[in-house]
N, C-alpha and C. Protein backbone atom coordinates (compact mmCIF):
# COMPACT_ATOMS: atom_id res chain seq x y z
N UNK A 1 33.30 -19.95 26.83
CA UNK A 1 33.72 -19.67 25.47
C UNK A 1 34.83 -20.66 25.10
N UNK A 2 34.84 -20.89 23.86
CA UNK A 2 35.82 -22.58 23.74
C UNK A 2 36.81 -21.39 22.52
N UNK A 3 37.62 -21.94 22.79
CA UNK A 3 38.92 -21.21 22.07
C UNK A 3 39.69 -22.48 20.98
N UNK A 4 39.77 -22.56 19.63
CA UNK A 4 40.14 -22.95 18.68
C UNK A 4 41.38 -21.93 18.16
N UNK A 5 42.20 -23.16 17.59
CA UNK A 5 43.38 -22.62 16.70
C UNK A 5 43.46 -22.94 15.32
N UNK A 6 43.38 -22.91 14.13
CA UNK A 6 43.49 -23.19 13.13
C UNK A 6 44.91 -22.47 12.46
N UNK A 7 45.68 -23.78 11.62
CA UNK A 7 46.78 -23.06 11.18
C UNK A 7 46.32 -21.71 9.77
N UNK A 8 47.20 -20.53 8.97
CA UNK A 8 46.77 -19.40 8.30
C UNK A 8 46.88 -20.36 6.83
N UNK A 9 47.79 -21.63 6.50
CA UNK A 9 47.32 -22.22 4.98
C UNK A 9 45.94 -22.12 4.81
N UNK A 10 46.12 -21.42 3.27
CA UNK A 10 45.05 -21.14 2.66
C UNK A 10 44.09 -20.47 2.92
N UNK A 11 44.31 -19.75 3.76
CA UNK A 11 43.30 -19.18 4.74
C UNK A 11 43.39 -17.28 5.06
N UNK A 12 42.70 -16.58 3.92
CA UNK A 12 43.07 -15.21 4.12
C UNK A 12 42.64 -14.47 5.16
N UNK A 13 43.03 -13.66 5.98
CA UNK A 13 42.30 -12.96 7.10
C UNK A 13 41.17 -12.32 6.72
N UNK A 14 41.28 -11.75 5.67
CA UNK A 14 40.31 -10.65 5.31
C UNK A 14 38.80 -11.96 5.61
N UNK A 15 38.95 -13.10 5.01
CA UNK A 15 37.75 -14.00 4.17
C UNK A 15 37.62 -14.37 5.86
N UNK A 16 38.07 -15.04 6.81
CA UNK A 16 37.87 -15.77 7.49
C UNK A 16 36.93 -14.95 8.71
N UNK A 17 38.10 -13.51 8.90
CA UNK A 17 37.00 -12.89 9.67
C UNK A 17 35.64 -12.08 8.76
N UNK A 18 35.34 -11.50 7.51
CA UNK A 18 33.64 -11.91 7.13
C UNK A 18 33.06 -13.00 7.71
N UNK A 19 33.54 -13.74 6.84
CA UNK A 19 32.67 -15.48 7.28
C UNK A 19 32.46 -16.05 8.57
N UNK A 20 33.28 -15.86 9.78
CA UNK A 20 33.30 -16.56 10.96
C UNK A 20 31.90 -16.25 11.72
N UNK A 21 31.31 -15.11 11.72
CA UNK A 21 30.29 -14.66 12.25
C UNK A 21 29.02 -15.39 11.35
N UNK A 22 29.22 -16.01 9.59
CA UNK A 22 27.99 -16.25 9.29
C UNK A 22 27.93 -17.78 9.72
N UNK A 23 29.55 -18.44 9.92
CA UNK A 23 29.49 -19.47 10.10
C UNK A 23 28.89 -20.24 11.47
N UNK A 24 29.40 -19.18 12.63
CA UNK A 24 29.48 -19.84 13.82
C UNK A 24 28.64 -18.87 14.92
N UNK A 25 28.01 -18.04 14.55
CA UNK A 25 27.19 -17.15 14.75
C UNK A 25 28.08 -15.37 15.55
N UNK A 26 26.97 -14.78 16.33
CA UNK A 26 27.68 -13.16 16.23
C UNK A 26 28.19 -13.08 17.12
N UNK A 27 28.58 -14.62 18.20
CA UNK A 27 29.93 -13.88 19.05
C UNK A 27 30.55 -14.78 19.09
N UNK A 28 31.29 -15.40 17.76
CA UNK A 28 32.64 -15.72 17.41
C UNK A 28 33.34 -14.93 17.10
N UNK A 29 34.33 -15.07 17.27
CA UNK A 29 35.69 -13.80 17.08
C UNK A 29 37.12 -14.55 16.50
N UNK A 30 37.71 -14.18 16.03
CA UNK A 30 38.81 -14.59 14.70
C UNK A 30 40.03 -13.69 15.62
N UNK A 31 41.16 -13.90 15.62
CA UNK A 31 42.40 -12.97 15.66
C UNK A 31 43.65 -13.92 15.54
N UNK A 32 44.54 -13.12 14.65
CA UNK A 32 45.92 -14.39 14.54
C UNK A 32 46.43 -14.81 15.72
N UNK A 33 47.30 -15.34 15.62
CA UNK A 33 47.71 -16.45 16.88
C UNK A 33 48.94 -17.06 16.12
N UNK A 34 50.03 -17.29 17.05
CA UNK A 34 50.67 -18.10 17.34
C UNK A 34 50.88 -19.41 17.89
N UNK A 35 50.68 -20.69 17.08
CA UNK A 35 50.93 -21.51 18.34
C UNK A 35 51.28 -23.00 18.14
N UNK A 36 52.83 -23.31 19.25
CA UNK A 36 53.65 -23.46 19.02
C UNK A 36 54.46 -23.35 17.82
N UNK A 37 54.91 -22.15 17.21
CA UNK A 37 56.00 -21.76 16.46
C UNK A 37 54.74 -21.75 15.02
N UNK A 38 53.47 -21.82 15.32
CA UNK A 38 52.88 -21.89 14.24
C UNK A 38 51.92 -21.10 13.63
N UNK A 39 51.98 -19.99 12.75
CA UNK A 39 50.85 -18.76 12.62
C UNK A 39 49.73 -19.73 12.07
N UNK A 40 48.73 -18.62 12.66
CA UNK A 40 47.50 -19.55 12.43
C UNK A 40 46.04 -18.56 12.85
N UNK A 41 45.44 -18.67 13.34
CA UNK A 41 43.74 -18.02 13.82
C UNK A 41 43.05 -18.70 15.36
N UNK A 42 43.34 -17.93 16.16
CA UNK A 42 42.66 -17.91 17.27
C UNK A 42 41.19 -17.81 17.08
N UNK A 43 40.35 -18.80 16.80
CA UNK A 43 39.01 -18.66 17.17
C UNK A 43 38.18 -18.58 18.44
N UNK A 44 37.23 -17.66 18.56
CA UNK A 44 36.57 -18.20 20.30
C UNK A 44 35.08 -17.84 19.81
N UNK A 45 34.42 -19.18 19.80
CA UNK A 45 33.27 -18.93 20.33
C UNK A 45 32.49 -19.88 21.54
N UNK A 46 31.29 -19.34 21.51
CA UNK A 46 30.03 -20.16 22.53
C UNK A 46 30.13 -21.78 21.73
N UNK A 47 29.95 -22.54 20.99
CA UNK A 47 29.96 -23.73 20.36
C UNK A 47 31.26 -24.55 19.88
N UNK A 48 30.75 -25.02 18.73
CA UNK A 48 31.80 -26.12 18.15
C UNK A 48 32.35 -25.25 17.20
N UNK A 49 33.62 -25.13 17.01
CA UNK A 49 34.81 -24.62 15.81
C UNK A 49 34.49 -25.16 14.44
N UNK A 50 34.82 -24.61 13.44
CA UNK A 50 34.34 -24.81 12.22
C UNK A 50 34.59 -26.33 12.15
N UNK A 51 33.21 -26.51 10.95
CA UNK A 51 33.23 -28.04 10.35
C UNK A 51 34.84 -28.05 9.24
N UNK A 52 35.18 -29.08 8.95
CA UNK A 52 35.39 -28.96 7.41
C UNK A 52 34.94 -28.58 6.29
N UNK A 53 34.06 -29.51 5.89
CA UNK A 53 33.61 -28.34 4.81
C UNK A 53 33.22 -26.48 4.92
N UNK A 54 32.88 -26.45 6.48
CA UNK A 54 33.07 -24.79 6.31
C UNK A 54 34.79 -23.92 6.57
N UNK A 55 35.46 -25.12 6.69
CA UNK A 55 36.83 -24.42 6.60
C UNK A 55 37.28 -24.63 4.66
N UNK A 56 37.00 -25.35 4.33
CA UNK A 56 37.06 -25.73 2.73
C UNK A 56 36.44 -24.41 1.93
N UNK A 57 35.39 -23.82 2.20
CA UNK A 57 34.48 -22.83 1.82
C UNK A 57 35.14 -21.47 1.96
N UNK A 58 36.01 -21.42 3.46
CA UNK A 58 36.67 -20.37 3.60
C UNK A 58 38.24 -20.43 2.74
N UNK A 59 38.41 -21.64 2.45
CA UNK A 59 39.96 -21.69 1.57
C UNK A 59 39.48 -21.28 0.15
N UNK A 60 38.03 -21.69 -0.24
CA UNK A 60 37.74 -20.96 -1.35
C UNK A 60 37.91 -20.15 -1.64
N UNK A 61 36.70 -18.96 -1.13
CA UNK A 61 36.83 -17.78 -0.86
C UNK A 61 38.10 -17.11 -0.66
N UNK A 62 39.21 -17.22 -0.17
CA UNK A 62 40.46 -16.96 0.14
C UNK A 62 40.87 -17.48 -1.20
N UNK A 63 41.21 -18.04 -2.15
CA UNK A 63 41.38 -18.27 -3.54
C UNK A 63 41.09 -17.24 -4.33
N UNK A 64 39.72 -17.16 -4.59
CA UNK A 64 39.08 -16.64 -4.87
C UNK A 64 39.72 -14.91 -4.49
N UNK A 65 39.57 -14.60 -3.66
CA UNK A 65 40.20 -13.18 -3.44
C UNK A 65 41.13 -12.87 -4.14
N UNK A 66 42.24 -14.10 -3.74
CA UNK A 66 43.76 -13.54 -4.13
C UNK A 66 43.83 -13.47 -5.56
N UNK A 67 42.57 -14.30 -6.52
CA UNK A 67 42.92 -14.39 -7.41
C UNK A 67 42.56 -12.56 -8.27
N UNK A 68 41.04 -12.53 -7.35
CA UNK A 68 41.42 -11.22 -7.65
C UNK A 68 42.29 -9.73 -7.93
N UNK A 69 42.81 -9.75 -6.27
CA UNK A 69 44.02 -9.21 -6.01
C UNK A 69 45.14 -9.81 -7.23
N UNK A 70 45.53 -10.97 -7.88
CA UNK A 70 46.60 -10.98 -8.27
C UNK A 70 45.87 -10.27 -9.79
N UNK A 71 45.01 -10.54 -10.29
CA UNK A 71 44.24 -9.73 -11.43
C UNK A 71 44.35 -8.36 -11.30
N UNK A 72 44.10 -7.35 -10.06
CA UNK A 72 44.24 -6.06 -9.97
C UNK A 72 45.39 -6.14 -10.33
N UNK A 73 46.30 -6.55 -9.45
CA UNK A 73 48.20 -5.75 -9.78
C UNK A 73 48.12 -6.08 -11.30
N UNK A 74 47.95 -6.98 -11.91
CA UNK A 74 48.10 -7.20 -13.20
C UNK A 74 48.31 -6.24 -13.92
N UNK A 75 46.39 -5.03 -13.68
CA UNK A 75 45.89 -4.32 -14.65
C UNK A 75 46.69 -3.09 -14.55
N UNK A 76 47.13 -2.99 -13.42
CA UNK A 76 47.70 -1.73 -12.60
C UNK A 76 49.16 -1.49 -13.64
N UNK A 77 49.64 -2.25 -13.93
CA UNK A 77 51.54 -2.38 -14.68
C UNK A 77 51.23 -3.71 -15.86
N UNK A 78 49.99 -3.73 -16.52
CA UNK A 78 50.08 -4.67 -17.47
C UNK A 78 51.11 -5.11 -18.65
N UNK A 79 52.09 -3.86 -18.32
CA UNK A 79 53.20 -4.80 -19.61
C UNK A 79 54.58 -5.28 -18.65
N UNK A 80 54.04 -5.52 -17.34
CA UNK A 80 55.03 -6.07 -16.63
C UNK A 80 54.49 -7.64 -16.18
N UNK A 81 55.21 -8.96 -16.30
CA UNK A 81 54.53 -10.08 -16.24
C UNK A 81 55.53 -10.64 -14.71
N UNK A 82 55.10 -11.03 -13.52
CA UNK A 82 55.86 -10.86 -12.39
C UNK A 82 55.08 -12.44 -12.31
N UNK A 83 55.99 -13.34 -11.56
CA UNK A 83 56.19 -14.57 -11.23
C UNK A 83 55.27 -14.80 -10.05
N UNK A 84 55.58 -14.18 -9.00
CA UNK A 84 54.57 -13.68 -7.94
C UNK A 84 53.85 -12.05 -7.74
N UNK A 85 53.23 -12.08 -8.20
CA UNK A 85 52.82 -10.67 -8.05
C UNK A 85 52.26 -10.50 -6.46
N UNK A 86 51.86 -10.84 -5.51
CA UNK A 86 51.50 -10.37 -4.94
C UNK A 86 52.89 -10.39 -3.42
N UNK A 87 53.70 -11.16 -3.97
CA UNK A 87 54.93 -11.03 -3.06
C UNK A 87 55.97 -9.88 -3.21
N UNK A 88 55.74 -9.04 -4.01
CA UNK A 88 56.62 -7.89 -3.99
C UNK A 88 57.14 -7.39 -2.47
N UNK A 89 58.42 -7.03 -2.83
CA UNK A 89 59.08 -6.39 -1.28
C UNK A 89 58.63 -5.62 -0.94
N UNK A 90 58.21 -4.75 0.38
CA UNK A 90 57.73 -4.00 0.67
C UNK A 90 59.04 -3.30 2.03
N UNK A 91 59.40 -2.19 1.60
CA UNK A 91 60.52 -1.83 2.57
C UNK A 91 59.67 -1.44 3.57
N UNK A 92 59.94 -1.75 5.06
CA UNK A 92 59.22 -1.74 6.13
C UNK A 92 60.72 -0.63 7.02
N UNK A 93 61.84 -1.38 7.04
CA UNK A 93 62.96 -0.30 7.58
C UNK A 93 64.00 -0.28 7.31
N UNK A 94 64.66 0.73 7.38
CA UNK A 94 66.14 -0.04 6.53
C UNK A 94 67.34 -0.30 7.48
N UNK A 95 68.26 -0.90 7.01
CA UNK A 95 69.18 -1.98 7.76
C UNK A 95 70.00 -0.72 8.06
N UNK A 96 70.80 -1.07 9.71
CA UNK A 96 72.21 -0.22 9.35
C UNK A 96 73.15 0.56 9.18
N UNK A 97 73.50 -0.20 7.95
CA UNK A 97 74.39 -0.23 6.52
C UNK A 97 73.96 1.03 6.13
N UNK A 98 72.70 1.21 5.65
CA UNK A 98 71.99 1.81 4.86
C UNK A 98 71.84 3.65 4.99
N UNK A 99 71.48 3.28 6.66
CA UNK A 99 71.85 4.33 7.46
C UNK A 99 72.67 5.29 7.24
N UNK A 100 73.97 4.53 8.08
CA UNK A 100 75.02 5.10 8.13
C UNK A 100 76.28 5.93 6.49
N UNK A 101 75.60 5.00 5.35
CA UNK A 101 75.85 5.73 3.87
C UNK A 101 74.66 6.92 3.97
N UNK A 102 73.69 7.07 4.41
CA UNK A 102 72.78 8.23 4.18
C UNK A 102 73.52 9.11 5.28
N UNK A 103 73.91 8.77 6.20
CA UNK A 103 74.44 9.97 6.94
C UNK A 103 76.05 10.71 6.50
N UNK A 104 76.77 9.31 6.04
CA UNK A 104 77.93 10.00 5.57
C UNK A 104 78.02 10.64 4.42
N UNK A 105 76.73 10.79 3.45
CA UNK A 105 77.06 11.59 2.28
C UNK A 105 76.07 13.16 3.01
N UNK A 106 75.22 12.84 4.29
CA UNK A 106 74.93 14.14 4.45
C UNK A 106 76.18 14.71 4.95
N UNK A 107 76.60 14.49 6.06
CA UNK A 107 78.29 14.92 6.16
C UNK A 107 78.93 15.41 4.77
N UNK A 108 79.19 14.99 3.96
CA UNK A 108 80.09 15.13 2.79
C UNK A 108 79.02 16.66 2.21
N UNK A 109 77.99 16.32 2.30
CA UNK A 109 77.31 17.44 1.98
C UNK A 109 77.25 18.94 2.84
N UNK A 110 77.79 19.18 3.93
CA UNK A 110 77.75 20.23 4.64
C UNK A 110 76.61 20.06 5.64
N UNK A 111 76.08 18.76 5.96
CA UNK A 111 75.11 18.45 6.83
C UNK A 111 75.15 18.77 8.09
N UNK A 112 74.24 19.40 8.96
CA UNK A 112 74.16 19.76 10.33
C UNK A 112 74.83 18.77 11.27
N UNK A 113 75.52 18.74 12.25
CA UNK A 113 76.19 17.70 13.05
C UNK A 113 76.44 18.67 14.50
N UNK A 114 76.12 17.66 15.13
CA UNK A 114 75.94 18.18 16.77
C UNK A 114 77.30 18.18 17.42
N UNK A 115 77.78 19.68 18.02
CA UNK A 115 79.02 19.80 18.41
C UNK A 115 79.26 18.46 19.56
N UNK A 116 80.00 17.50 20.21
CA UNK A 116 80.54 16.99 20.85
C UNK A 116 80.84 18.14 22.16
N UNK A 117 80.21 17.66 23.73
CA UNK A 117 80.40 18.15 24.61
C UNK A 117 81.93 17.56 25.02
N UNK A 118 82.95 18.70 25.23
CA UNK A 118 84.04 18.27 25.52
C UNK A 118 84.50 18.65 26.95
């Protein structure tokens, strides 16, 4: 099995793994990758790694999607006009900072607090 890296420019996950199987047949396999300091797509199959023009086809398609996707959010909040729409923040965890103000106003609030073994 020959193992390929391709860097992720232009290149959506969703599009690449559909396509990799019509491109390179049904036991190629797609998964991100790292490598050296560089995100990108671990390919492995039995043959040769995509041509160009079938990596060109997949940057399409990957166009093509997002342009969709950026059309949905559009319709979703249409009297809001956003620069990047599809980069919105997404809070994953919070810092901290953030924390420790949520705990000191539960305190201030009569919040449960664990006696100290003395």
């Amino acid at each position: 099995m020959n193992r390929y890296w391709i860097p992720h420019h232009d290149i959506h996950k969703k599009v690449i793994t559909q396509e990799l199987q019509y491109h390179l047949g049904p036991q190629a396999t797609v998964r991100s990758y790292t490598f050296e300091g560089e995100d990108g797509y671990l390919i492995s199959t039995p043959g040769c790694c995509l041509t160009d023009e079938q990596i060109d086809d997949i940057c399409q398609k990957s166009k093509e999607l997002w342009d969709r996707q950026t059309a949905a959010k559009a319709m979703e909040n249409p009297g809001k006009e956003l620069k990047r729409p599809l980069h919105q923040p997404v809070l994953v965890t919070r810092g901290a900072i953030e924390m420790s103000r949520r705990r000191e106003a539960r305190r201030g609030q009569g919040g449960h607090r664990r006696p100290r073994d003395r």
